[in-house]
N, C-alpha and C. Protein backbone atom coordinates (compact mmCIF):
# COMPACT_ATOMS: atom_id res chain seq x y z
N UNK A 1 109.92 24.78 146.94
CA UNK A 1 108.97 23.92 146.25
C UNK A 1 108.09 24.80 145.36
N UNK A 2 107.90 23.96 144.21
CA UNK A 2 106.37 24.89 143.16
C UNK A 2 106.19 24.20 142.67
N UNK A 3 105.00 24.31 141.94
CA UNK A 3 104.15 23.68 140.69
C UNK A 3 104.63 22.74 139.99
N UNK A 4 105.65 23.80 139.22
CA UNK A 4 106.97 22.87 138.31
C UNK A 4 107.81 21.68 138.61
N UNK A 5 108.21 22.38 140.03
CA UNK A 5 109.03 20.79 140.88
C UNK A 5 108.18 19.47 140.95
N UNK A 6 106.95 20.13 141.68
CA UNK A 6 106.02 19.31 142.11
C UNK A 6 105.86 18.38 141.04
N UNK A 7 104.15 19.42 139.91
CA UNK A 7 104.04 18.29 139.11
C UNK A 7 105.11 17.52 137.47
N UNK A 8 105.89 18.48 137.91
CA UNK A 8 107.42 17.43 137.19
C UNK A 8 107.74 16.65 137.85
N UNK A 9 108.09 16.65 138.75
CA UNK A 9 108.03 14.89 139.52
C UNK A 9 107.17 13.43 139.43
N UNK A 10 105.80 14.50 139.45
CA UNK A 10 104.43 13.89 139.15
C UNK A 10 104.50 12.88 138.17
N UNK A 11 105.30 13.79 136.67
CA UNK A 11 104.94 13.46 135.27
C UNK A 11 105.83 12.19 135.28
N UNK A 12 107.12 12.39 136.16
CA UNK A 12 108.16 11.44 135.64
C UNK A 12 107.93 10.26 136.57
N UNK A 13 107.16 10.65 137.67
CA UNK A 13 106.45 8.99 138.07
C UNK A 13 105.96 8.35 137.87
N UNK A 14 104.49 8.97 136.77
CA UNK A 14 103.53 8.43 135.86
C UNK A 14 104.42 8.16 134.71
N UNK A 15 105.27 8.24 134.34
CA UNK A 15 106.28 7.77 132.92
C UNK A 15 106.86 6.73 133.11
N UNK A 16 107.53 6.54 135.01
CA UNK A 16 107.82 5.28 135.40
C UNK A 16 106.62 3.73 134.93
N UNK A 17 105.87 4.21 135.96
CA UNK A 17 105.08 3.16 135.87
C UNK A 17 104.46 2.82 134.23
N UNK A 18 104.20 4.00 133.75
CA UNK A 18 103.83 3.49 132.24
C UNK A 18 104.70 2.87 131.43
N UNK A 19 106.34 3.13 131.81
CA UNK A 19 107.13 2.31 131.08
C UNK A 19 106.96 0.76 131.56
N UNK A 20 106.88 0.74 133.02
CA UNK A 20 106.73 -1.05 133.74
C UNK A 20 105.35 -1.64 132.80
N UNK A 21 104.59 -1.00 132.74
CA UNK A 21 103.27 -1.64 132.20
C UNK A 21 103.71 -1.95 130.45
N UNK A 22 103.89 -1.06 130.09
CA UNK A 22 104.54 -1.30 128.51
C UNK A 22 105.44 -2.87 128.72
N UNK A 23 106.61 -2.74 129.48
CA UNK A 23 107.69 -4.01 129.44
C UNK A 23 106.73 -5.29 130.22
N UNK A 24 105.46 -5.31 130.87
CA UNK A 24 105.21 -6.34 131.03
C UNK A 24 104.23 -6.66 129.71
N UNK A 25 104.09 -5.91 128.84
CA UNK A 25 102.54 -6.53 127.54
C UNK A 25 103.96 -6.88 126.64
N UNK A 26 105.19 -6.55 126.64
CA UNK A 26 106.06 -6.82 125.59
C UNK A 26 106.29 -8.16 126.00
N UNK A 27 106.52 -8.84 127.68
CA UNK A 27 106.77 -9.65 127.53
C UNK A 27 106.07 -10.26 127.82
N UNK A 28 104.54 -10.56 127.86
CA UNK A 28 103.41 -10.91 127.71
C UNK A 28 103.29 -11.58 129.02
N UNK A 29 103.41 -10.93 130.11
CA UNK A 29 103.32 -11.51 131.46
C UNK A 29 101.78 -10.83 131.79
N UNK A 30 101.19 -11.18 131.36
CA UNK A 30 99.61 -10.69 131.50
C UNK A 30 99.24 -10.09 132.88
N UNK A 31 99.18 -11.08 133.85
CA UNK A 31 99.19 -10.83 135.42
C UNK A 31 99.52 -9.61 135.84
N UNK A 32 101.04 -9.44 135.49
CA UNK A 32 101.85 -8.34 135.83
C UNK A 32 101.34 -6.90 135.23
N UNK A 33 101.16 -7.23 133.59
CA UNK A 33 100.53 -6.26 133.00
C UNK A 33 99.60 -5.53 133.59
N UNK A 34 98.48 -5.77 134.10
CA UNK A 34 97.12 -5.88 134.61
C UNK A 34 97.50 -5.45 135.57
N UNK A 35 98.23 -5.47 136.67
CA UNK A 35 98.50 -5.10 138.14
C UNK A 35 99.34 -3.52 137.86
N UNK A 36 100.16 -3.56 136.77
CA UNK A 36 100.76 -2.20 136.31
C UNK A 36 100.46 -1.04 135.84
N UNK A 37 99.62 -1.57 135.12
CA UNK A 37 98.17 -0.95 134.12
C UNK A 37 97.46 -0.17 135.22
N UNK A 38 96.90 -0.90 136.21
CA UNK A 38 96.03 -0.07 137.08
C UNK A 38 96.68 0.88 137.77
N UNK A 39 97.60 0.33 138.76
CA UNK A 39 98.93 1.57 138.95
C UNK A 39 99.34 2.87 138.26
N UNK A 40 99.13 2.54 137.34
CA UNK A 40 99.08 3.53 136.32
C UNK A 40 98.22 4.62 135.44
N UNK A 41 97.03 3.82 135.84
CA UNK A 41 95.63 4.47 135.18
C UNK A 41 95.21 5.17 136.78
N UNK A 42 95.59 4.82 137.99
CA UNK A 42 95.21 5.49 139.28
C UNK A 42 96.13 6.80 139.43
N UNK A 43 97.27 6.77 139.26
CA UNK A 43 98.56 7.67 138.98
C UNK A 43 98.12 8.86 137.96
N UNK A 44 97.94 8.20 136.83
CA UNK A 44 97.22 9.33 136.00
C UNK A 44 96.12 10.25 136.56
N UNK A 45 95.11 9.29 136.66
CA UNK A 45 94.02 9.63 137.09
C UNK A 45 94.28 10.90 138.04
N UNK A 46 94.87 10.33 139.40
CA UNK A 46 94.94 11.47 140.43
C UNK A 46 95.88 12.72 139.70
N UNK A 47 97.04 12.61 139.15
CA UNK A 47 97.43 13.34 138.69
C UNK A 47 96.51 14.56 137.93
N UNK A 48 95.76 14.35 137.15
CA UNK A 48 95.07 14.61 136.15
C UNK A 48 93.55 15.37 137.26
N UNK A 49 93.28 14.76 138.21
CA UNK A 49 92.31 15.33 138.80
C UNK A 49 92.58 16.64 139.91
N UNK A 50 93.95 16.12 140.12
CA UNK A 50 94.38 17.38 140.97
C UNK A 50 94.63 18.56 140.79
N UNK A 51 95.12 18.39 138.55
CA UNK A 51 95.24 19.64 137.75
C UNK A 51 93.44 20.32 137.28
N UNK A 52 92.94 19.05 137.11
CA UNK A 52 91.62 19.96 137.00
C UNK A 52 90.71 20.41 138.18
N UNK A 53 91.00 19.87 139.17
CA UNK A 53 90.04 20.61 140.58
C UNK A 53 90.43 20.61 141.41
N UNK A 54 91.73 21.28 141.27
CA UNK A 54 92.48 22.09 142.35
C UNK A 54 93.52 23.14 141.59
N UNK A 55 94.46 22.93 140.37
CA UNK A 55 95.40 23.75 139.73
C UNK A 55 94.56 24.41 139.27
N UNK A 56 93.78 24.12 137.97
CA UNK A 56 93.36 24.67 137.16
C UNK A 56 91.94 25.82 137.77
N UNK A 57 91.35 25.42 138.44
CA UNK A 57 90.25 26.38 138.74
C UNK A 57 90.81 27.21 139.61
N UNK A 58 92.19 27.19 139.92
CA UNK A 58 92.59 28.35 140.65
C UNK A 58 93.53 29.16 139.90
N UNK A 59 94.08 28.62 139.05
CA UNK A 59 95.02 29.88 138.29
C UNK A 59 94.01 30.49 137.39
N UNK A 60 92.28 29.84 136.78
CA UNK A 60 91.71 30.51 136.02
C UNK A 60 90.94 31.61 137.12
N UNK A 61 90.84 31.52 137.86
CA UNK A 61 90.05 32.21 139.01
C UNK A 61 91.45 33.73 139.05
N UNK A 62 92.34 33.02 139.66
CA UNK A 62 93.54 34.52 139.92
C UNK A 62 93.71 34.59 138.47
N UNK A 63 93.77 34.61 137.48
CA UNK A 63 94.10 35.19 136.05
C UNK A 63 93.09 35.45 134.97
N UNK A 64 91.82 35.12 135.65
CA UNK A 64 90.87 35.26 134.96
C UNK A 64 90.68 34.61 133.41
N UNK A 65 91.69 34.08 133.03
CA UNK A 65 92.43 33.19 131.68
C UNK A 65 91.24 32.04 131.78
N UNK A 66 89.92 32.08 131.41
CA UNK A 66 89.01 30.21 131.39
C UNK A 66 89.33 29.74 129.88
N UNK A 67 89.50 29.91 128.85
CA UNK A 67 89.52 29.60 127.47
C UNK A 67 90.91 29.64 127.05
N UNK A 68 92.01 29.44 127.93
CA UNK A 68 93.33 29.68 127.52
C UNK A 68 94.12 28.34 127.51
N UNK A 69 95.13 28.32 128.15
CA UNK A 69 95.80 26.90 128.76
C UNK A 69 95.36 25.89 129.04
N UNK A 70 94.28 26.08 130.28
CA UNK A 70 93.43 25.33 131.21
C UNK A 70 92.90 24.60 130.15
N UNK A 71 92.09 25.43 129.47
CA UNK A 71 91.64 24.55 128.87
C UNK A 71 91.41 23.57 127.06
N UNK A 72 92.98 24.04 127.02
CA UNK A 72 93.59 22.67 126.14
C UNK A 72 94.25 21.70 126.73
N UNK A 73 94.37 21.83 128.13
CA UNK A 73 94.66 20.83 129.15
C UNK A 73 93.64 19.68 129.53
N UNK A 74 92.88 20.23 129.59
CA UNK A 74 91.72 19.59 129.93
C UNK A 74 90.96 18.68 128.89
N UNK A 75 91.47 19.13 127.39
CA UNK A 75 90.82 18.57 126.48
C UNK A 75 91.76 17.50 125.94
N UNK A 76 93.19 17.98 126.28
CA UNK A 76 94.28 16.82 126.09
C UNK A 76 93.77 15.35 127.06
N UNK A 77 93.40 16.03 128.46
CA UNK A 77 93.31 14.77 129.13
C UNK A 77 92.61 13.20 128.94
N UNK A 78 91.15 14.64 128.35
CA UNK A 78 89.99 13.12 127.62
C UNK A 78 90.73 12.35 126.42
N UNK A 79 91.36 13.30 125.91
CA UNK A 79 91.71 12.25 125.08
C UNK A 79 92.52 11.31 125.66
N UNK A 80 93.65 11.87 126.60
CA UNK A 80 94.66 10.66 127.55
C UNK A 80 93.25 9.54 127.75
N UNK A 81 91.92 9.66 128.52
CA UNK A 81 91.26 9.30 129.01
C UNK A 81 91.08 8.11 127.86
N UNK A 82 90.60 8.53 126.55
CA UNK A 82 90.35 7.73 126.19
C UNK A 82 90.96 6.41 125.67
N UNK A 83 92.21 7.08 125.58
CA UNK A 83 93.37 6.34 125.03
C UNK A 83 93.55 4.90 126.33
N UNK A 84 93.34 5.55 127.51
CA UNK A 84 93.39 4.43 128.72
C UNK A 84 92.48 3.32 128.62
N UNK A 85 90.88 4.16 128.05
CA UNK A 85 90.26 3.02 127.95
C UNK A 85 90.33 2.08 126.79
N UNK A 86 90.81 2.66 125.83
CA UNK A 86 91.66 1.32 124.53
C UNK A 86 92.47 0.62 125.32
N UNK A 87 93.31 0.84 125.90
CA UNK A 87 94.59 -0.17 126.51
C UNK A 87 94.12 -0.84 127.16
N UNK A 88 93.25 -0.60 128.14
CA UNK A 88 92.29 -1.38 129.26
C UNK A 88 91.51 -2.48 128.50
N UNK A 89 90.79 -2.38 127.10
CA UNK A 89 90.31 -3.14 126.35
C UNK A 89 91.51 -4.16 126.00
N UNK A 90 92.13 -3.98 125.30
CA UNK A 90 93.14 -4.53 124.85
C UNK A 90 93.81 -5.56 125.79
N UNK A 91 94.16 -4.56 126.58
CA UNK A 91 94.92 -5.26 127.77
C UNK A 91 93.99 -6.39 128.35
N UNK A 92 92.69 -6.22 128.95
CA UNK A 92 91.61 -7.59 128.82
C UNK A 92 91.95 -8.63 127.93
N UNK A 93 91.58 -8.47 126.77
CA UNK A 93 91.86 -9.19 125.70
C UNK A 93 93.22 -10.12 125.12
N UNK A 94 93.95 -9.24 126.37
CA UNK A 94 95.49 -9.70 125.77
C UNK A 94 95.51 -9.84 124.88
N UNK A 95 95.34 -8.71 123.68
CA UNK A 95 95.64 -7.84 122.74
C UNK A 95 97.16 -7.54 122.77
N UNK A 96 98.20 -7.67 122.77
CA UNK A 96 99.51 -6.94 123.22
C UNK A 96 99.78 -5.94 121.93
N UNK A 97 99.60 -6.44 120.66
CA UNK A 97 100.08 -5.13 119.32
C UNK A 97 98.65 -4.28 119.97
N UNK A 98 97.79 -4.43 119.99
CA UNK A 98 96.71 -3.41 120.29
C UNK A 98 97.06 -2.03 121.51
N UNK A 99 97.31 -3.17 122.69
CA UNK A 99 97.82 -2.39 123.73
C UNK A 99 99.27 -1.50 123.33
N UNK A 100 100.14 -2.06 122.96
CA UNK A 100 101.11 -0.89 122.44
C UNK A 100 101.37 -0.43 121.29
N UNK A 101 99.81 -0.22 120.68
CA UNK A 101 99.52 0.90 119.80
C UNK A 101 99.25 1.92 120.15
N UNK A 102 98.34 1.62 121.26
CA UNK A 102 96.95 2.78 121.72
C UNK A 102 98.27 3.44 122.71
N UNK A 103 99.73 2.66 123.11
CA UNK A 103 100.42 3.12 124.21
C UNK A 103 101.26 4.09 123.46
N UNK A 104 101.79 3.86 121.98
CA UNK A 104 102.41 4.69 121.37
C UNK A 104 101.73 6.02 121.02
N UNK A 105 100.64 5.94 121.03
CA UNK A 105 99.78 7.47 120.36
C UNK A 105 99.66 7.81 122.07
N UNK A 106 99.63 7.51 122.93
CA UNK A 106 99.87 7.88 124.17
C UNK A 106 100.76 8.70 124.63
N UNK A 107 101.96 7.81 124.34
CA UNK A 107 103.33 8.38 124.74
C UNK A 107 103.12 9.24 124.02
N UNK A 108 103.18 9.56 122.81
CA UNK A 108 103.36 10.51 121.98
C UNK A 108 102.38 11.83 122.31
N UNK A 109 101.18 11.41 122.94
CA UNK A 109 100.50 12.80 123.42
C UNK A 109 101.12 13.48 124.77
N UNK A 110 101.68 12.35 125.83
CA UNK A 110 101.80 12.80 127.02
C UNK A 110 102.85 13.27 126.82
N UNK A 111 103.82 13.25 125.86
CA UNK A 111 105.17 13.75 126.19
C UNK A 111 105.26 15.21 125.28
N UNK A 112 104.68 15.53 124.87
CA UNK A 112 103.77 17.14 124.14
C UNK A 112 103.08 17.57 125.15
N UNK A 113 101.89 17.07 125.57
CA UNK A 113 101.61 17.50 127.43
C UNK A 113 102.39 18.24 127.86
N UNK A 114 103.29 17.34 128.44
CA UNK A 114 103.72 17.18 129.38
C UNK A 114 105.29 18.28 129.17
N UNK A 115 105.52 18.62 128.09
CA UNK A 115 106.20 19.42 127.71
C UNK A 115 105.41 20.84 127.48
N UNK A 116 104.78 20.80 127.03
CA UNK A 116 103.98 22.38 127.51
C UNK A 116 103.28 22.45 128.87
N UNK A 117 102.95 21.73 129.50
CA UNK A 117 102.95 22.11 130.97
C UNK A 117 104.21 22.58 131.73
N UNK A 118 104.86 21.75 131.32
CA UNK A 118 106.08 21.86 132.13
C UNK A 118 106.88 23.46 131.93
N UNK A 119 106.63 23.39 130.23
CA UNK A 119 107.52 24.62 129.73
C UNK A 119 106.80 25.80 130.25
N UNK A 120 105.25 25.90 130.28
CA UNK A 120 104.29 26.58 130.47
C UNK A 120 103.60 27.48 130.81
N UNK A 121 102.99 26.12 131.10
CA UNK A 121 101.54 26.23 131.90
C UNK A 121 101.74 26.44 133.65
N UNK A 122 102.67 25.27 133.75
CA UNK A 122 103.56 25.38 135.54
C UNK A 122 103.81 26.39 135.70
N UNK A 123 105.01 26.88 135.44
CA UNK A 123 105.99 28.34 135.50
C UNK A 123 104.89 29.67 135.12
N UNK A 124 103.57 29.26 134.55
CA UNK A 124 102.52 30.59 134.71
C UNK A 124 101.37 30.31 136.23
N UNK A 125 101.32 28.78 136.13
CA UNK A 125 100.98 28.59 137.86
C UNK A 125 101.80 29.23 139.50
N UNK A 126 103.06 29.06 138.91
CA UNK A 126 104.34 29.75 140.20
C UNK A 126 104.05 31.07 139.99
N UNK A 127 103.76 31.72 138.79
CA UNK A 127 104.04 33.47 139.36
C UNK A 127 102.35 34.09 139.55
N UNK A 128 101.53 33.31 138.71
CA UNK A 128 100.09 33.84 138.90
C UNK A 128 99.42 33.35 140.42
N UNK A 129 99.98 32.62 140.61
CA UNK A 129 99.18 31.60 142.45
C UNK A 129 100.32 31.82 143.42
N UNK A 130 101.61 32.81 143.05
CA UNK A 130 102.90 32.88 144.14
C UNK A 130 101.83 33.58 145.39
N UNK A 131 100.81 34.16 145.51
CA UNK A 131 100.33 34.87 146.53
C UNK A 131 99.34 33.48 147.62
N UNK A 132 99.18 32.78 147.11
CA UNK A 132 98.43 31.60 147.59
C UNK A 132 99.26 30.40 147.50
N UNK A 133 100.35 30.31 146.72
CA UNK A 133 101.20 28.76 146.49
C UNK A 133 101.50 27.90 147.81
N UNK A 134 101.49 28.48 148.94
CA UNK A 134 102.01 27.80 150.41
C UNK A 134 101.05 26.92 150.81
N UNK A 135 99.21 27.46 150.61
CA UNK A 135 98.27 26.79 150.80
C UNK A 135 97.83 26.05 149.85
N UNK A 136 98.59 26.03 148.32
CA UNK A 136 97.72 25.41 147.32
C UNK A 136 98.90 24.53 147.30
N UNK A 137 100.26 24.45 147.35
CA UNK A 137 101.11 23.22 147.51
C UNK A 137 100.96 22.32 148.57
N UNK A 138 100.66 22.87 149.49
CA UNK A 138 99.99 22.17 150.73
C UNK A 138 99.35 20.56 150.47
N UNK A 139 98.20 21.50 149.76
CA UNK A 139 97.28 20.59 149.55
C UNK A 139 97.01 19.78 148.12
N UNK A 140 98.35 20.19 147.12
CA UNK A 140 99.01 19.56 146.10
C UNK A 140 99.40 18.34 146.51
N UNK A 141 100.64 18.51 148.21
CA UNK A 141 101.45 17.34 148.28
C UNK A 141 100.30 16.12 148.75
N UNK A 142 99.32 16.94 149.61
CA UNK A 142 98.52 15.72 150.21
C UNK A 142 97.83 14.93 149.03
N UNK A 143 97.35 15.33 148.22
CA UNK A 143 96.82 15.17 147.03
C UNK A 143 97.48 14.12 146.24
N UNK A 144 98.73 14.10 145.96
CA UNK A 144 99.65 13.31 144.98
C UNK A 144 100.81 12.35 146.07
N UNK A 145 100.77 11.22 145.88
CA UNK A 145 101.34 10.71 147.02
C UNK A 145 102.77 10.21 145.97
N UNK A 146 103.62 10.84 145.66
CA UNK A 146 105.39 10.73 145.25
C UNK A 146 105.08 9.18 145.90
N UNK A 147 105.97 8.80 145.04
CA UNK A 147 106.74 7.39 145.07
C UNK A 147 106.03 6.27 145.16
């Protein structure tokens, strides 16, 4: 197990559910939308909190790196952040072109993310935290609940 496995799994579960939430505003099942949406904004969320206060303050701590990776990660997220709270508007509103506007400049950020993490940022988490990874995956898995 590492970083990479881990939160690559992570990414492609949060891609699941964001695709279900997308196919319910296409087919304007509102209800459904709304119940998917949150699923999804909680998924992120934890995802996203586990890289900033637990990954990230520990590979900047063992690499001494604070102004590097970490943190164009961190600045990608607010923007994810904000982008959630357009859809969340939208999605209220049953807005549906609104909601999969704000979902396309989305996709389009998370999958650049999510490709330099992956290519990365991870694979510099596995060899800089390999001296601590047993206790920091540990408490990765408890952290992110797969499936």
């Amino acid at each position: 197990m590492t970083f990479t496995s881990q939160m690559g799994a992570d990414h492609h579960r949060c891609d699941e559910l964001f695709a279900s939430v997308e196919q319910a505003v296409e087919g304007g099942q509102w209800p459904q939308a709304a119940q998917a949406h949150q699923h999804f904004i909680e998924a992120m969320e934890q995802h996203l909190q586990t890289e900033e206060q637990l990954l990230f303050p520990a590979f900047e701590e063992a690499s001494g790196m604070r102004e590097g990776p970490t943190s164009m990660m961190r600045y990608e997220h607010e923007q994810m952040r904000e982008l959630f709270a357009q859809m969340g508007e939208a999605l209220s509103a049953e807005r549906g072109e609104d909601y999969l506007g704000a979902a396309e400049t989305l996709l389009i950020l998370m999958q650049q993310h999510n490709a330099k993490e992956e290519q990365i940022l991870y694979p510099m988490l596995d060899q800089v935290l390999a001296p601590q990874a047993a206790t920091l995956l540990a408490q990765l898995e408890s952290r992110i609940k797969q499936g």
